[in-house]
PDB file of N, CA and C in Angstrom:
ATOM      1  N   UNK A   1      -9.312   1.387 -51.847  1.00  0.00           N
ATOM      2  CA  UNK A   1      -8.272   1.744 -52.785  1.00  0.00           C
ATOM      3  C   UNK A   1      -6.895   1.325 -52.283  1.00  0.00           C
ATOM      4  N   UNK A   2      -6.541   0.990 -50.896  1.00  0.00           N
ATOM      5  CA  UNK A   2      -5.210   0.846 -50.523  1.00  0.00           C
ATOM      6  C   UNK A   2      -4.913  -0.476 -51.065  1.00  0.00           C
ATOM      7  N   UNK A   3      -5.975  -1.364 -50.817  1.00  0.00           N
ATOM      8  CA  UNK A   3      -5.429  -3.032 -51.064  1.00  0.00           C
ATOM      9  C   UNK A   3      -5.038  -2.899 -52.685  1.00  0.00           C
ATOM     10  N   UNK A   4      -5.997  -2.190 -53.827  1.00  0.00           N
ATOM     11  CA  UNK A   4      -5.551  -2.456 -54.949  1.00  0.00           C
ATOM     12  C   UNK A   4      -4.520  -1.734 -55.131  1.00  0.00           C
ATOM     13  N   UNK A   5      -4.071  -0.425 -54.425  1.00  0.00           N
ATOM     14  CA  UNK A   5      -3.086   0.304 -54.507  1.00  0.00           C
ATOM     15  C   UNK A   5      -1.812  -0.847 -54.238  1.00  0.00           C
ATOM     16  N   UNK A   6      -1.626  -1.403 -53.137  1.00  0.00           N
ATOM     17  CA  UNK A   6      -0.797  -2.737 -52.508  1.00  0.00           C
ATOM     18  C   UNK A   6      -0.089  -3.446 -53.657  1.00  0.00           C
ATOM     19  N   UNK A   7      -1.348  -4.123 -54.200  1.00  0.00           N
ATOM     20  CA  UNK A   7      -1.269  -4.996 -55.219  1.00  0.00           C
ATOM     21  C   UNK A   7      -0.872  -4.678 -56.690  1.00  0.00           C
ATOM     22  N   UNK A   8      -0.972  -3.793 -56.668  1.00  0.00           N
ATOM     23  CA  UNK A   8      -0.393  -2.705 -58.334  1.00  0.00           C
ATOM     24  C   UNK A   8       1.041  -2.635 -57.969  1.00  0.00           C
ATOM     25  N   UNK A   9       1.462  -2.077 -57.377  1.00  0.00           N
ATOM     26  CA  UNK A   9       2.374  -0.878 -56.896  1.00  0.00           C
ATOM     27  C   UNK A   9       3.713  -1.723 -57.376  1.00  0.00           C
ATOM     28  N   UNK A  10       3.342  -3.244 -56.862  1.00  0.00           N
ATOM     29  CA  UNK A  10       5.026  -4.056 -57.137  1.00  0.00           C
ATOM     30  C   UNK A  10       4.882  -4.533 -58.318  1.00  0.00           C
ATOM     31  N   UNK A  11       4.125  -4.858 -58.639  1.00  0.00           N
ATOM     32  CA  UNK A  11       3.723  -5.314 -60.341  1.00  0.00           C
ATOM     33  C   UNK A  11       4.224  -4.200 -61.173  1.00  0.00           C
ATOM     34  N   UNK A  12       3.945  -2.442 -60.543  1.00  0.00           N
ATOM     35  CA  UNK A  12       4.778  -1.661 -61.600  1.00  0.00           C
ATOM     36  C   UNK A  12       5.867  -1.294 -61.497  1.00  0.00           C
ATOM     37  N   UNK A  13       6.710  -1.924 -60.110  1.00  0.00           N
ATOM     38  CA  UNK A  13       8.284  -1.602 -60.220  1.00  0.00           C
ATOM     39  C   UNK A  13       8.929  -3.156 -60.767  1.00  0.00           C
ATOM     40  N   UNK A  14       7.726  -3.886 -61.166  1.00  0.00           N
ATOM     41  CA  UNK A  14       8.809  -5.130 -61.515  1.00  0.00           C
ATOM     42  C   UNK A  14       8.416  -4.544 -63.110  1.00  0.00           C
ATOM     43  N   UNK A  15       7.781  -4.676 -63.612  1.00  0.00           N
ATOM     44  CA  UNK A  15       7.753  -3.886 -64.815  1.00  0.00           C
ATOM     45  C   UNK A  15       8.685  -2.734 -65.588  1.00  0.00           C
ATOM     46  N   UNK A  16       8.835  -1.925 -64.493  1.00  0.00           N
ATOM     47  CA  UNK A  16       9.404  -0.581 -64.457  1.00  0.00           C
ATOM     48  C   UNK A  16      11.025  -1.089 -64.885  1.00  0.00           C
ATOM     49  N   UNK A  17      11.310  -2.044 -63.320  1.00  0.00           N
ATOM     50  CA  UNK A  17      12.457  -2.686 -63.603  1.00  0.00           C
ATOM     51  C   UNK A  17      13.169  -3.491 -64.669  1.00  0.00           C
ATOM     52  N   UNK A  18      12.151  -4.192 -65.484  1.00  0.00           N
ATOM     53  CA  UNK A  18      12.299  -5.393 -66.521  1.00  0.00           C
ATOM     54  C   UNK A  18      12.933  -3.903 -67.708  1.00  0.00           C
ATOM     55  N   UNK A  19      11.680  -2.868 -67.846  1.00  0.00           N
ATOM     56  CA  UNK A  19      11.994  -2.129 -69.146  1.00  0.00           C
ATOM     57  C   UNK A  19      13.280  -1.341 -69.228  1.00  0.00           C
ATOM     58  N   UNK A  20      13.892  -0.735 -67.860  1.00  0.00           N
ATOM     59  CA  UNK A  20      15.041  -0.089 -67.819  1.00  0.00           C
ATOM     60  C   UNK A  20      15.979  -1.061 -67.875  1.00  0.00           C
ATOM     61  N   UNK A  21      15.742  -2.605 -67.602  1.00  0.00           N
ATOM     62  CA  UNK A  21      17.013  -3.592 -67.769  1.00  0.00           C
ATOM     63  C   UNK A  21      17.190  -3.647 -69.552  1.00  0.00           C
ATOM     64  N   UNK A  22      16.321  -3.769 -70.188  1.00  0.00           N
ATOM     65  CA  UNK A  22      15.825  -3.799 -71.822  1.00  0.00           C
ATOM     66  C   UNK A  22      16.425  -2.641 -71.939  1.00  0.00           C
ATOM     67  N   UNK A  23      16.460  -1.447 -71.942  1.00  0.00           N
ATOM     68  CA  UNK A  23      17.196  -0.716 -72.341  1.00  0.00           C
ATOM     69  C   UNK A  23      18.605  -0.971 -72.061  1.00  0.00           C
ATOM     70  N   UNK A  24      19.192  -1.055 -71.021  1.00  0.00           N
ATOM     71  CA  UNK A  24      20.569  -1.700 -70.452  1.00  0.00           C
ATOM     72  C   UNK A  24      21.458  -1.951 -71.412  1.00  0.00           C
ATOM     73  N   UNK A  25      20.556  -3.627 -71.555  1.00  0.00           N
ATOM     74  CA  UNK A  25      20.986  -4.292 -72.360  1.00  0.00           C
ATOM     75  C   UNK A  25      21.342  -3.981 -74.155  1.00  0.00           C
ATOM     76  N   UNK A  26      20.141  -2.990 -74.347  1.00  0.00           N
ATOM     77  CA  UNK A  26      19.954  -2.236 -75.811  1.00  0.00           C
ATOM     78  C   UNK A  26      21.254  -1.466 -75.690  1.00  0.00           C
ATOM     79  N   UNK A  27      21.690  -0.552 -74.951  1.00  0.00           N
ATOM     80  CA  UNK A  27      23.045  -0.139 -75.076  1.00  0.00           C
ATOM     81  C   UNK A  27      23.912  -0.867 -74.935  1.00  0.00           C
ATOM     82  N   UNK A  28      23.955  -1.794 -74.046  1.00  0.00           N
ATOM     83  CA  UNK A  28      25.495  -2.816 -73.988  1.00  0.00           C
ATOM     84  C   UNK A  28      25.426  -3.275 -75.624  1.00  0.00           C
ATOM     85  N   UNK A  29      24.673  -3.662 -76.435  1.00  0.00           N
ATOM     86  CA  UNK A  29      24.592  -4.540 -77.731  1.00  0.00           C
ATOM     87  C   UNK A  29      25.378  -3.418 -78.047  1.00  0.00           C
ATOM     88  N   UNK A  30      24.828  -2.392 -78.521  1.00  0.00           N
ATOM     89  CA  UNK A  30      25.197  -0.955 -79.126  1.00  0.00           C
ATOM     90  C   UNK A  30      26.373  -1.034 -78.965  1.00  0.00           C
ATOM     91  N   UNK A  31      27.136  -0.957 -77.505  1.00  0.00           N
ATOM     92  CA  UNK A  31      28.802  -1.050 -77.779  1.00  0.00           C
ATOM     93  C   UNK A  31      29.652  -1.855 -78.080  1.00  0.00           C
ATOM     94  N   UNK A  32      28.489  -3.439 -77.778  1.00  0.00           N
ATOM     95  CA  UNK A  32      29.998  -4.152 -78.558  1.00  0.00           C
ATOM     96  C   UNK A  32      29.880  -4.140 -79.961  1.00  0.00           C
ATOM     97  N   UNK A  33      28.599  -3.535 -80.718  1.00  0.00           N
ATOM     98  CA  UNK A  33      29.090  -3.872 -82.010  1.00  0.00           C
ATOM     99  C   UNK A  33      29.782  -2.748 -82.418  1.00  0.00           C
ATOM    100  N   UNK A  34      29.946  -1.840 -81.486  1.00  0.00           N
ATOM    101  CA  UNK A  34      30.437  -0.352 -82.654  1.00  0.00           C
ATOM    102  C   UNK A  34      32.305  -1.071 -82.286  1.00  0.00           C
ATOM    103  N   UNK A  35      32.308  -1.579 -81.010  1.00  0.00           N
ATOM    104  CA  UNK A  35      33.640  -2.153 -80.716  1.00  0.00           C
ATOM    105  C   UNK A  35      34.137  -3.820 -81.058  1.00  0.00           C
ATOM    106  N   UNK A  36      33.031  -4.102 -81.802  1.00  0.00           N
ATOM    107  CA  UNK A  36      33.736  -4.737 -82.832  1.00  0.00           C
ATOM    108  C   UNK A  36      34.174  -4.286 -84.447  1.00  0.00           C
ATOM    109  N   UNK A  37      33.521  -3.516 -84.768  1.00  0.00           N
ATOM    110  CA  UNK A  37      33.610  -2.715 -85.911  1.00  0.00           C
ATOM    111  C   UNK A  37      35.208  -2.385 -85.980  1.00  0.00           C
ATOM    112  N   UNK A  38      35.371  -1.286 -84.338  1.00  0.00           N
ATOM    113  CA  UNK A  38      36.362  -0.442 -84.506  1.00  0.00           C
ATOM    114  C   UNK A  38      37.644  -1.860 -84.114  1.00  0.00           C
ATOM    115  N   UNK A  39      37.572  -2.776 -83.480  1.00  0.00           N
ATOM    116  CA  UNK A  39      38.446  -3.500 -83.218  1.00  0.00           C
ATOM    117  C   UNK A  39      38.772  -4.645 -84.964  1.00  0.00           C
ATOM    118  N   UNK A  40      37.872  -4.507 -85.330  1.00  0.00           N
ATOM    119  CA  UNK A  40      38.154  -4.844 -86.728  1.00  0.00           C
ATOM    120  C   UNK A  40      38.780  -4.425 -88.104  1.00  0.00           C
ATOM    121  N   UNK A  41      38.773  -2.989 -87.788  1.00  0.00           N
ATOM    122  CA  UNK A  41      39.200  -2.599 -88.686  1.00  0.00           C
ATOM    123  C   UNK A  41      40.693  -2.260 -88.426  1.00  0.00           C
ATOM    124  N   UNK A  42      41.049  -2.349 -86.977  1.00  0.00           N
ATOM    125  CA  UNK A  42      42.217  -2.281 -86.274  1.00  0.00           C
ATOM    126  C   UNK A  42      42.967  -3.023 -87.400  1.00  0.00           C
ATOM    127  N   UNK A  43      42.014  -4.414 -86.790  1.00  0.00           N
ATOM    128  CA  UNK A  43      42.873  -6.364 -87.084  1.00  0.00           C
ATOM    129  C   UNK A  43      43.408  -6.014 -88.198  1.00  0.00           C
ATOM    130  N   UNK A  44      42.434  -5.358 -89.615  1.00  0.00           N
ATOM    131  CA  UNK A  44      42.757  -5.762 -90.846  1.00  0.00           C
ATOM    132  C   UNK A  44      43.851  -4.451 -91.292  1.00  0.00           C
ATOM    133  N   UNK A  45      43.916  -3.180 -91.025  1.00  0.00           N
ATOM    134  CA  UNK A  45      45.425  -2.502 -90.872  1.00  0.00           C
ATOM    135  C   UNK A  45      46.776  -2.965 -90.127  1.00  0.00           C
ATOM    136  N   UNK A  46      46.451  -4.122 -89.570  1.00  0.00           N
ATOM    137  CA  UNK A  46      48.152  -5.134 -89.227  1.00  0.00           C
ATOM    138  C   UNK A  46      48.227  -4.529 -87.709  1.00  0.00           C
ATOM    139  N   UNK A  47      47.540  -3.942 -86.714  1.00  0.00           N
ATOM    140  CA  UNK A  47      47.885  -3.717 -85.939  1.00  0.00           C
ATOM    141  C   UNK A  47      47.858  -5.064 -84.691  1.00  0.00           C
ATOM    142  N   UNK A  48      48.781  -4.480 -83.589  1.00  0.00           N
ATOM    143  CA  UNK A  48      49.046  -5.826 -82.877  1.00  0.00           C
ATOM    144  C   UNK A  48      47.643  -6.235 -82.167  1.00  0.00           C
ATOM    145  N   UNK A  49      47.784  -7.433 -81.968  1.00  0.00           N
ATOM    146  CA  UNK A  49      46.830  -8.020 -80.986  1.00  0.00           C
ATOM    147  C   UNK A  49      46.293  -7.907 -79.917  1.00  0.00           C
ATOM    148  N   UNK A  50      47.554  -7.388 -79.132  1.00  0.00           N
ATOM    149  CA  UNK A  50      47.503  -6.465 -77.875  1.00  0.00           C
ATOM    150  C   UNK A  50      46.479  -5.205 -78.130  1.00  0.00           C
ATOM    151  N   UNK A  51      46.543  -4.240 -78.875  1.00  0.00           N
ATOM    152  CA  UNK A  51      46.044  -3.345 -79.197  1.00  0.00           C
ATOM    153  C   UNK A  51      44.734  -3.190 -79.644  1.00  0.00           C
ATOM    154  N   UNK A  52      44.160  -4.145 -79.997  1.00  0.00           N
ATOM    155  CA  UNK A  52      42.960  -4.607 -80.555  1.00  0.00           C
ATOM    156  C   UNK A  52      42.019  -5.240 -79.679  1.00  0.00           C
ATOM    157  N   UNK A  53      42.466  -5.589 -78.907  1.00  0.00           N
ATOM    158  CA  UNK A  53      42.240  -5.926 -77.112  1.00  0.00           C
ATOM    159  C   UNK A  53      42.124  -4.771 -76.401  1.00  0.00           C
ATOM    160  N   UNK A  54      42.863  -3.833 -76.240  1.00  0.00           N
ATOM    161  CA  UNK A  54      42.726  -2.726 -75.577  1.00  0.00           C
ATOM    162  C   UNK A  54      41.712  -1.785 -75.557  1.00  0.00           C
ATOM    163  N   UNK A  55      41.289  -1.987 -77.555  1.00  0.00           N
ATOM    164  CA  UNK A  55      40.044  -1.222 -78.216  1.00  0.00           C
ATOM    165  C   UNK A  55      38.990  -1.472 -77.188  1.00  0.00           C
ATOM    166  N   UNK A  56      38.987  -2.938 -77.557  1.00  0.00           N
ATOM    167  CA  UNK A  56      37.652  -3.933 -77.184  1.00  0.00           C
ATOM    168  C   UNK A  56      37.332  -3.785 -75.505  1.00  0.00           C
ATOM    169  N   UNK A  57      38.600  -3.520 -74.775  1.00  0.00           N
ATOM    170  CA  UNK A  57      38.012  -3.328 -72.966  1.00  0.00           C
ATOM    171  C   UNK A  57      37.977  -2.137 -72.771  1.00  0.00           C
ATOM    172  N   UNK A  58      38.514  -0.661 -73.496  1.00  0.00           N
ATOM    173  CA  UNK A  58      37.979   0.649 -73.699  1.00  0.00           C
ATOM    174  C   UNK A  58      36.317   0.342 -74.229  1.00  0.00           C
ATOM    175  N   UNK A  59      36.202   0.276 -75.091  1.00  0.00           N
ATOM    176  CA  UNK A  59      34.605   0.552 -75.848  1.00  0.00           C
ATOM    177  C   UNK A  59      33.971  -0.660 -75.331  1.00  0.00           C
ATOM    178  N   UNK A  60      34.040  -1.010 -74.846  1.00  0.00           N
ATOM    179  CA  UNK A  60      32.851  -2.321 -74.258  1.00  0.00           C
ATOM    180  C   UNK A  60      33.147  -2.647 -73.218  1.00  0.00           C
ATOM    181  N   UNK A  61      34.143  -2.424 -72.293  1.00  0.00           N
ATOM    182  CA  UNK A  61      34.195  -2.418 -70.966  1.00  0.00           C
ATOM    183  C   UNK A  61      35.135  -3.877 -70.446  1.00  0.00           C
ATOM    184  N   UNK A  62      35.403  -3.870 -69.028  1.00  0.00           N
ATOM    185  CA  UNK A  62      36.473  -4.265 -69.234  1.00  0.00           C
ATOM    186  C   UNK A  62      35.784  -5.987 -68.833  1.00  0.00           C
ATOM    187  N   UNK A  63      34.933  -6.359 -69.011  1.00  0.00           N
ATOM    188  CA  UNK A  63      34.268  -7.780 -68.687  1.00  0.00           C
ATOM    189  C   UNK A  63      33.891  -8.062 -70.084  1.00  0.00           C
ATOM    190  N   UNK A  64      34.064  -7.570 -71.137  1.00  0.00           N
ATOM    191  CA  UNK A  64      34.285  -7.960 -72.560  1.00  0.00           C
ATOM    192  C   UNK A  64      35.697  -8.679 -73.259  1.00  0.00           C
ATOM    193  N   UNK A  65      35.314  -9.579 -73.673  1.00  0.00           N
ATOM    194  CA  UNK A  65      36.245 -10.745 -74.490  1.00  0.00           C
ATOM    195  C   UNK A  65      36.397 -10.576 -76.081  1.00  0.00           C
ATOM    196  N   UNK A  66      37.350 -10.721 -76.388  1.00  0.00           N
ATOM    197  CA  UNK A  66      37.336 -10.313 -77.938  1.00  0.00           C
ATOM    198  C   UNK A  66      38.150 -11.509 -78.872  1.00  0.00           C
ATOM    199  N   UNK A  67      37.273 -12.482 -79.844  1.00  0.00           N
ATOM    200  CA  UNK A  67      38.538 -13.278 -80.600  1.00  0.00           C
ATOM    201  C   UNK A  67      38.634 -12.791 -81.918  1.00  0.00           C
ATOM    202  N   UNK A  68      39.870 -12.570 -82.459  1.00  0.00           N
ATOM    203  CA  UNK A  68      40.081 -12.249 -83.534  1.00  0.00           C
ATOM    204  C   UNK A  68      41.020 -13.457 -84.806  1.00  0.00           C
ATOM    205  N   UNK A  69      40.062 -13.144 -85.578  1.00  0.00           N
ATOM    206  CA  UNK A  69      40.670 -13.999 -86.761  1.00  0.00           C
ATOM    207  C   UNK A  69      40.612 -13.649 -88.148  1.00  0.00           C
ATOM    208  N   UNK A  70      41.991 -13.964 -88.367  1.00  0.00           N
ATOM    209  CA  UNK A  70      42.301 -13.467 -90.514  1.00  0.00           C
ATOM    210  C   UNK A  70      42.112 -14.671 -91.081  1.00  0.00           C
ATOM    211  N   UNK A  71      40.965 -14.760 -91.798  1.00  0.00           N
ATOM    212  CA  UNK A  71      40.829 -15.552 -92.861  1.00  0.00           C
ATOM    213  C   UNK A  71      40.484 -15.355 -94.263  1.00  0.00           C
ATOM    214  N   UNK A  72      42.202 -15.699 -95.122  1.00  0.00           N
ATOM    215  CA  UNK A  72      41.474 -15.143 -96.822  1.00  0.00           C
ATOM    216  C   UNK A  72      41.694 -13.587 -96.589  1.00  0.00           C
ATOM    217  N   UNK A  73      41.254 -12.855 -96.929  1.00  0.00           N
ATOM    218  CA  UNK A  73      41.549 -11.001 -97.445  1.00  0.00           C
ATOM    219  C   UNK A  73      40.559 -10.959 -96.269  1.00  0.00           C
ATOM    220  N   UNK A  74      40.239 -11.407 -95.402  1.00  0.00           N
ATOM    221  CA  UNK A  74      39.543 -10.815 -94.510  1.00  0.00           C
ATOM    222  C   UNK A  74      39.309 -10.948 -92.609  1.00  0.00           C
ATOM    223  N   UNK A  75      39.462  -9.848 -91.729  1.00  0.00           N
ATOM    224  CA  UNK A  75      40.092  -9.690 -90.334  1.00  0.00           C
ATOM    225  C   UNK A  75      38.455  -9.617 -89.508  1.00  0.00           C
ATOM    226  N   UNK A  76      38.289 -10.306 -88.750  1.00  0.00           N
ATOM    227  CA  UNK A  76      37.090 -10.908 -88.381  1.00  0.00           C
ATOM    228  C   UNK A  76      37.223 -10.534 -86.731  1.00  0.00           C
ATOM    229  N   UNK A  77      36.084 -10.216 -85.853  1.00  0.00           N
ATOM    230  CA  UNK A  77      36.677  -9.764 -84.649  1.00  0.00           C
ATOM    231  C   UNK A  77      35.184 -10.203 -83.909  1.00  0.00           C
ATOM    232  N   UNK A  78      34.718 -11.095 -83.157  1.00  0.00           N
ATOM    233  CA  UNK A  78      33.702 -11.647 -82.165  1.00  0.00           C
ATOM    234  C   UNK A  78      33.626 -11.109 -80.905  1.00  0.00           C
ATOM    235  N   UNK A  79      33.450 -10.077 -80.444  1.00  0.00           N
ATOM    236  CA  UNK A  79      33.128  -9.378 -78.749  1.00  0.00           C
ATOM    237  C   UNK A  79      32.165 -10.128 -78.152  1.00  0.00           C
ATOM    238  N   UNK A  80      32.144 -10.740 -77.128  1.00  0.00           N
ATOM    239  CA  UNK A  80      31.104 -10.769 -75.938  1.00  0.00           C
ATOM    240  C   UNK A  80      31.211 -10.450 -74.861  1.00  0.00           C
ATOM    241  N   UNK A  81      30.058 -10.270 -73.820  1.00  0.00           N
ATOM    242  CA  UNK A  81      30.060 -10.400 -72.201  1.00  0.00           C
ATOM    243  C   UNK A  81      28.706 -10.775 -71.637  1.00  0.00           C
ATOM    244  N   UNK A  82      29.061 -10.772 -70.726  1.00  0.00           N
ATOM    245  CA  UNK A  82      27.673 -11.233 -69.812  1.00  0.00           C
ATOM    246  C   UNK A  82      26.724 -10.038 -70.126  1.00  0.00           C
ATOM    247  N   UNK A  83      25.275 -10.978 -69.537  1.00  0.00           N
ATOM    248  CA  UNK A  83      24.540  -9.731 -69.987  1.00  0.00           C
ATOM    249  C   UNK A  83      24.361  -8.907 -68.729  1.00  0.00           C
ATOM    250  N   UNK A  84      24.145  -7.481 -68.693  1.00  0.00           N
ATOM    251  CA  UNK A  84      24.097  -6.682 -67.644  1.00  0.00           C
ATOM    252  C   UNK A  84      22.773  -6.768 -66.809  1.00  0.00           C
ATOM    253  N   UNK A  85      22.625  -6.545 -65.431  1.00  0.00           N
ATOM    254  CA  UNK A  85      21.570  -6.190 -64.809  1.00  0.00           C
ATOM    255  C   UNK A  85      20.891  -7.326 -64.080  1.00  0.00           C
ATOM    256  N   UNK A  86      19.871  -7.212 -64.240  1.00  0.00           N
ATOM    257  CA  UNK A  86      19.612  -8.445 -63.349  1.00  0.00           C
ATOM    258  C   UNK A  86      19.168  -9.381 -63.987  1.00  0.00           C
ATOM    259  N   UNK A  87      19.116  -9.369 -65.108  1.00  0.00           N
ATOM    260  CA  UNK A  87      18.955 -10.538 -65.928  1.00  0.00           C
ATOM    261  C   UNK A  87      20.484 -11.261 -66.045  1.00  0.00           C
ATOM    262  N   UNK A  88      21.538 -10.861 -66.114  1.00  0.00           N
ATOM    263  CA  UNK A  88      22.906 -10.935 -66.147  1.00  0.00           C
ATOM    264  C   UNK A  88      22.741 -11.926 -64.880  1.00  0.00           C
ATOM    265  N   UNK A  89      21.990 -11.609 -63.614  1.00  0.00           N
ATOM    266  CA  UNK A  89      22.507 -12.056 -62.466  1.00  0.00           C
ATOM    267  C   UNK A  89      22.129 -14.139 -62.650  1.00  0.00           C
ATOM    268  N   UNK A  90      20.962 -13.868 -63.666  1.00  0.00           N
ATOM    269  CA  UNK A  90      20.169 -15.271 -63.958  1.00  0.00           C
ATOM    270  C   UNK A  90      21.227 -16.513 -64.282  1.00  0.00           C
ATOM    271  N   UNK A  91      21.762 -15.737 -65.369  1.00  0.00           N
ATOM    272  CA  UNK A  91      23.052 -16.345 -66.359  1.00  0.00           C
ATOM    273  C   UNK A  91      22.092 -16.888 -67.060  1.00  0.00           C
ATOM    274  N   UNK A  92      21.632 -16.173 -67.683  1.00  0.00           N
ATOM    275  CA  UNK A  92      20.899 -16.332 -69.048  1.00  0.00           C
ATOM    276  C   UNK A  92      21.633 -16.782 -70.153  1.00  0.00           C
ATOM    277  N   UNK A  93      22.535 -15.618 -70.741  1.00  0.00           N
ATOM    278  CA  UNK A  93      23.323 -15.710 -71.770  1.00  0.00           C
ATOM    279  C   UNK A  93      24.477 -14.563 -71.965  1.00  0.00           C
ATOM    280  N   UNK A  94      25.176 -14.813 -72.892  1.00  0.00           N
ATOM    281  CA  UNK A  94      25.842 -13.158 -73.382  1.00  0.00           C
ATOM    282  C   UNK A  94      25.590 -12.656 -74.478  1.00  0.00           C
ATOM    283  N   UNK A  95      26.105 -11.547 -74.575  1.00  0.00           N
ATOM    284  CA  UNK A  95      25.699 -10.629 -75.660  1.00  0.00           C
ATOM    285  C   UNK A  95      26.863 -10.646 -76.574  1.00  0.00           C
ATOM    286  N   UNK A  96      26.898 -10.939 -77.983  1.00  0.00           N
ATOM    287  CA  UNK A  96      27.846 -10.521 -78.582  1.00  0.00           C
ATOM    288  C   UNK A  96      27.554  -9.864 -79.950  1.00  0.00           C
ATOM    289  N   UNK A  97      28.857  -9.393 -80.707  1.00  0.00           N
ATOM    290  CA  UNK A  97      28.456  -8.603 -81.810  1.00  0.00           C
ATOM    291  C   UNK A  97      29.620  -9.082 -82.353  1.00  0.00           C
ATOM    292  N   UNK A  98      29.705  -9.385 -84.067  1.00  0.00           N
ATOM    293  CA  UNK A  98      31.097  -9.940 -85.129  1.00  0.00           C
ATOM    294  C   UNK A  98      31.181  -8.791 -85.704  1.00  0.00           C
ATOM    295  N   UNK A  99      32.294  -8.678 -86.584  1.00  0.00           N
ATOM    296  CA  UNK A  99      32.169  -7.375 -87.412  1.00  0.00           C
ATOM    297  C   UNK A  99      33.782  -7.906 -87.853  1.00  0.00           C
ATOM    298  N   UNK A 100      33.512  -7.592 -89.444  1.00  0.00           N
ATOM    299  CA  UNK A 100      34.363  -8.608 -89.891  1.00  0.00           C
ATOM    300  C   UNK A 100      34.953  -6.923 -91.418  1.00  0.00           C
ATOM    301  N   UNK A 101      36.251  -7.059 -91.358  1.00  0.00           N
ATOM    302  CA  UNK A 101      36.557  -5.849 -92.306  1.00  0.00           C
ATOM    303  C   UNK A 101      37.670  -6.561 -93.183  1.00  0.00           C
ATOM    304  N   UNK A 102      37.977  -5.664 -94.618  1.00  0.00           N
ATOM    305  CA  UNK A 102      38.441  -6.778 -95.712  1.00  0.00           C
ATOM    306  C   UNK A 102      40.355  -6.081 -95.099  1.00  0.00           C
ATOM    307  N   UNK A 103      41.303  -7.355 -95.107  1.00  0.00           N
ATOM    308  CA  UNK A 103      42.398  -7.559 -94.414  1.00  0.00           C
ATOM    309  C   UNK A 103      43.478  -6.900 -96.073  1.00  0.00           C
ATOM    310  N   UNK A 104      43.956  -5.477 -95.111  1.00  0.00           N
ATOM    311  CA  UNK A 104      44.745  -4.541 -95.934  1.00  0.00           C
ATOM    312  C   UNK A 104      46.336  -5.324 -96.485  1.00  0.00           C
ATOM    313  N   UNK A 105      46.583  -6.087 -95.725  1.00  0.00           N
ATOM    314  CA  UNK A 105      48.030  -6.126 -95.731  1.00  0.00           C
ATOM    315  C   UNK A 105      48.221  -7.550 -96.681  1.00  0.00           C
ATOM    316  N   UNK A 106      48.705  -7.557 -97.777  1.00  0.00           N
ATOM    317  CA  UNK A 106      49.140  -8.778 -98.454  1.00  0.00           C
ATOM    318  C   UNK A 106      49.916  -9.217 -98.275  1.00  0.00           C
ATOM    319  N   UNK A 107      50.826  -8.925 -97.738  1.00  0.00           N
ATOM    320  CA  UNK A 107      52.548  -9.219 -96.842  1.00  0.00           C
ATOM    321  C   UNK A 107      52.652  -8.626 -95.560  1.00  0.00           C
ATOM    322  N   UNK A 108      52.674  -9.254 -94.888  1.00  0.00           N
ATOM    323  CA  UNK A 108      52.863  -8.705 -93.455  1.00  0.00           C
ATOM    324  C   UNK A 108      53.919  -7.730 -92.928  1.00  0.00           C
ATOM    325  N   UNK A 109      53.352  -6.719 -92.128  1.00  0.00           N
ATOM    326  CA  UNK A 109      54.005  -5.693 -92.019  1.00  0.00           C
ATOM    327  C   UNK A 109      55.657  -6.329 -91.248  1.00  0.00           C
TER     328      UNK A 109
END
């Protein structure tokens, strides 16, 4: 029983490891889209740029990037970052979330 014990044992912390990184990652998604949402709806009430930035490294942390753009009646906001954990360490890819809200101001404040 020890050898198969041996032979299991790392197979279920690499496992173990892969599923708690999957979750990780399931929450990092989770915040940038709620912080693109909220950084969007910023954009389209006229608030500054600066500020909408500030949203975005509060609620998604501060290795999150945010571009924002008004196009037409509408304030558009793209978050990404690396992905977390040790898949992050690969450089796989990043994670991002858009979230796009209809632009309040017909004349600029």
């Amino acid at each position: 029983m020890t050898a198969e014990f041996a032979v299991v044992l790392p197979v279920a912390m690499i496992v173990a490891a892969m599923l708690v990184n999957a979750v990780v990652i399931g929450v990092q998604q989770v915040r940038l889209e709620q912080a693109a949402a909220a950084a969007a709806r910023e954009l389209a009430r006229g608030e500054p740029a600066d500020g909408v930035t500030a949203t975005v490294s509060r609620m998604a942390g501060s290795q999150a990037s945010a571009q924002q753009e008004i196009s037409g009646s509408w304030a558009s906001v793209t978050v990404s970052r690396p992905t977390p954990g040790p898949v992050g360490w690969l450089n796989i890819g990043t994670l991002e979330a858009r979230a796009h809200a209809p632009y309040q101001w017909v004349i600029s404040p």
